[in-house]
Protein backbone atom coordinates (compact mmCIF):
# COMPACT_ATOMS: atom_id res chain seq x y z
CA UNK A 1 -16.28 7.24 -0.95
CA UNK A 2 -17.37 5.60 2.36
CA UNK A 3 -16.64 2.76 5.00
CA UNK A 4 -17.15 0.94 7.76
CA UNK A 5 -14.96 -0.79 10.14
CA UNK A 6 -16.49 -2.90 12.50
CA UNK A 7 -14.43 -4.01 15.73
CA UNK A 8 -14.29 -8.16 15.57
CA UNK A 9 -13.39 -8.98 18.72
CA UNK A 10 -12.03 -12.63 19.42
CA UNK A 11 -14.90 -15.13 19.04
CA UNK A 12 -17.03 -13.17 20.96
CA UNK A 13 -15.52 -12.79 23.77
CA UNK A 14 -14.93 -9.11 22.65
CA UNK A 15 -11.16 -9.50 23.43
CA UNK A 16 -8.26 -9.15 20.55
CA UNK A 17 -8.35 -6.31 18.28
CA UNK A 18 -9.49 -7.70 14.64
CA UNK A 19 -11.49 -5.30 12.69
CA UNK A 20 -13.29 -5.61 9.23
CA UNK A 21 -13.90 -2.72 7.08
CA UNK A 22 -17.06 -3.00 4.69
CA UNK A 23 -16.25 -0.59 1.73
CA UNK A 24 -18.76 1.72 0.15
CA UNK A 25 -18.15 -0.72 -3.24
CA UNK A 26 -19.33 -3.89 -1.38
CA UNK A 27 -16.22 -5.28 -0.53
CA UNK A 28 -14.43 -6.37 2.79
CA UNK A 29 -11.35 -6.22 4.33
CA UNK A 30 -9.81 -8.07 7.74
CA UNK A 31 -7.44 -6.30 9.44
CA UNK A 32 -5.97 -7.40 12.92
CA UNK A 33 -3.40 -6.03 15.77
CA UNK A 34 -0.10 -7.58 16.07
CA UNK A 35 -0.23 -10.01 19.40
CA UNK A 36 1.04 -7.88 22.44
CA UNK A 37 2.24 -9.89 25.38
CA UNK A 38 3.11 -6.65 27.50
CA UNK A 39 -0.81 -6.31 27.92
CA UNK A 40 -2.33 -9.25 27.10
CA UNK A 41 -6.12 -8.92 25.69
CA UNK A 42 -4.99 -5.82 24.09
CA UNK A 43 -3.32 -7.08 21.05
CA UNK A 44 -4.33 -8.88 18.00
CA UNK A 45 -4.39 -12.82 17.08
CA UNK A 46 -1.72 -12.10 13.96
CA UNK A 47 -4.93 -13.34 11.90
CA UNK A 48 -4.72 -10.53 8.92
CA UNK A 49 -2.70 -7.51 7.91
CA UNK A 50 -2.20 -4.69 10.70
CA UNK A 51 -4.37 -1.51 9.64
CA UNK A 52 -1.18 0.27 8.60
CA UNK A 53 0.08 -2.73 6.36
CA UNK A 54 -3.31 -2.13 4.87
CA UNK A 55 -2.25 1.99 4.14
CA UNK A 56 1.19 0.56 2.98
CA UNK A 57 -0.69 -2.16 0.26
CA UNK A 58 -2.82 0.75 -0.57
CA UNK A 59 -0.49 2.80 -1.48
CA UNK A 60 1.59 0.17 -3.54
CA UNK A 61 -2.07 -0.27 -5.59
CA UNK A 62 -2.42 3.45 -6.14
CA UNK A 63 0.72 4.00 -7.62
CA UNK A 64 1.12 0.69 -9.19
CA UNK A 65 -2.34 1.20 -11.46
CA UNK A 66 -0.95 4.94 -12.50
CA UNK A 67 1.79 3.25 -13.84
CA UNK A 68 0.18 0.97 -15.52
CA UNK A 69 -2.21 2.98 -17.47
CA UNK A 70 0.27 5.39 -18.19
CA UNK A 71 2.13 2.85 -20.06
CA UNK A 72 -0.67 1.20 -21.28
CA UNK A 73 -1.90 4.99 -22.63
CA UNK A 74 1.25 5.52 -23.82
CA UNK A 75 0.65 2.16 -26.69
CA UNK A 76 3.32 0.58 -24.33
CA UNK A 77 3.22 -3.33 -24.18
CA UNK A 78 3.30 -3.73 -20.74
CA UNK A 79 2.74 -7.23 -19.25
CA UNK A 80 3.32 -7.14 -15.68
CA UNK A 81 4.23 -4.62 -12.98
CA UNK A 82 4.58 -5.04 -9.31
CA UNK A 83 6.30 -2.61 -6.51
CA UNK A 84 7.70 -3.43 -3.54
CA UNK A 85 7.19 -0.81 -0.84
CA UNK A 86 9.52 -0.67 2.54
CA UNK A 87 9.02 1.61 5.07
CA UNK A 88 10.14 3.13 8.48
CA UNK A 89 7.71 4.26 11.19
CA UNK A 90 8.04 6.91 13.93
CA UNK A 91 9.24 5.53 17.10
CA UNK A 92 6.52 7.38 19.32
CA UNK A 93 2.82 7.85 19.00
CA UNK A 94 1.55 8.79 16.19
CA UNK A 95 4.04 5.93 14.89
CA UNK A 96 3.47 7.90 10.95
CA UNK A 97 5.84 7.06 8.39
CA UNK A 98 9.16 8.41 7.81
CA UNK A 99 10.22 6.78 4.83
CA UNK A 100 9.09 4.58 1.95
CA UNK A 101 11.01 3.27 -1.07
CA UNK A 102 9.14 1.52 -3.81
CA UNK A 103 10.87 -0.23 -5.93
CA UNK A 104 8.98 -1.09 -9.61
CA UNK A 105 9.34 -4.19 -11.47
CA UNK A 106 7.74 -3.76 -14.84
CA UNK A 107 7.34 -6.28 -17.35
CA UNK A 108 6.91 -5.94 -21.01
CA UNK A 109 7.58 -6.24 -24.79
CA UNK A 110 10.33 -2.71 -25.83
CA UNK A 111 9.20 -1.12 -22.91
CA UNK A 112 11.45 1.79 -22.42
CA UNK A 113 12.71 3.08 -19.31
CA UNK A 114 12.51 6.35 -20.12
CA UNK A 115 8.41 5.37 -20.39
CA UNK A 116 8.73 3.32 -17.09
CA UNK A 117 10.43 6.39 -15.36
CA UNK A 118 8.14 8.94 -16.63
CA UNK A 119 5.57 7.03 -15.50
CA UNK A 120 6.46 6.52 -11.83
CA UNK A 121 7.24 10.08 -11.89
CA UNK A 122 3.99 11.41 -12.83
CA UNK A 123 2.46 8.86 -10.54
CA UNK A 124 4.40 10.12 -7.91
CA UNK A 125 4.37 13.65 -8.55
CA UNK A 126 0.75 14.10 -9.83
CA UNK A 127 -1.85 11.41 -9.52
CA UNK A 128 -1.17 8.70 -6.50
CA UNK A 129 -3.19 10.90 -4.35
CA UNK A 130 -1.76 8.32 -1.52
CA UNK A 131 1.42 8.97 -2.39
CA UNK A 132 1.25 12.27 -2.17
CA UNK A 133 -0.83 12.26 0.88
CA UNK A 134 2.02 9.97 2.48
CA UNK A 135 4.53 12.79 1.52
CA UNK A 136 3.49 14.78 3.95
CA UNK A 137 5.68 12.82 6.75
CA UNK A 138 7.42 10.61 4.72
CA UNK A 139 10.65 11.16 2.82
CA UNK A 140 9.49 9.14 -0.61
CA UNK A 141 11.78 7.35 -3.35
CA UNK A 142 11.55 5.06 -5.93
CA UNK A 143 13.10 3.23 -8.48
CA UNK A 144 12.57 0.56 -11.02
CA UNK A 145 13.97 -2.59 -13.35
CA UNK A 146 12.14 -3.00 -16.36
CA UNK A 147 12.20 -6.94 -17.44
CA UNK A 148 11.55 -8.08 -21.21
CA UNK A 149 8.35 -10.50 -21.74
């Protein structure tokens, strides 16, 4: 797996910190600083996610497609899922995260939460390998609503 993030600038004035990232499967990815008026031409234009909103979403699309083909593996008749991620950061540099909840909404015919809890578990536990990487400063939960399509 590769990438390349490339340093944007602000309309080439080389100011602002927006970056893309090229990914090793073709596709690309803005990212951008939040707008800092303590030092001004050091912060971002608020123009795309920050890079660790981008590690957050990640995450959230790791464990969200375990989940899903576990159920779906499991001859559930799932329909929909979505999780919500919140988070804390460290105050001081390196600001890493402290905590994340994700909270699971899945959707589907007689889906049972025992399935939809087994699942986040062994997404959690075993195969996000962001989650689990994330784990390493952050305290982790979960939890889920299953809704009836």
């Amino acid at each position: 797996m590769e990438c390349t993030v490339s340093w944007t600038g602000n309309a080439g004035t080389r100011s602002g910190m927006g970056f893309v990232a090229e990914t090793g499967s073709g596709h690309v990815l803005a990212m951008d600083g939040a707008p800092d008026a303590e030092r001004p031409g050091n912060g971002g234009q608020n123009l795309a996610p920050r890079p660790m909103e981008t590690v957050l979403a990640g995450t959230g699309g790791c464990t969200a497609y375990d989940v899903v083909l576990i159920l779906k593996r499991g001859r559930h008749d799932v329909r929909g899922c979505s999780v919500r991620l919140t988070s804390e950061r460290a105050p001081a540099d390196p600001k890493v995260f402290t905590k994340i909840h994700m909270h699971f909404t899945v959707t589907g015919k007689d889906v049972p939460t025992s399935a939809v809890a087994r699942a986040v578990a062994m997404s959690h536990e075993k195969y996000c390998s962001a989650t689990i990487m994330l784990e390493k400063t952050a305290e982790i939960t979960t939890s889920f609503e299953v809704l009836d399509a």
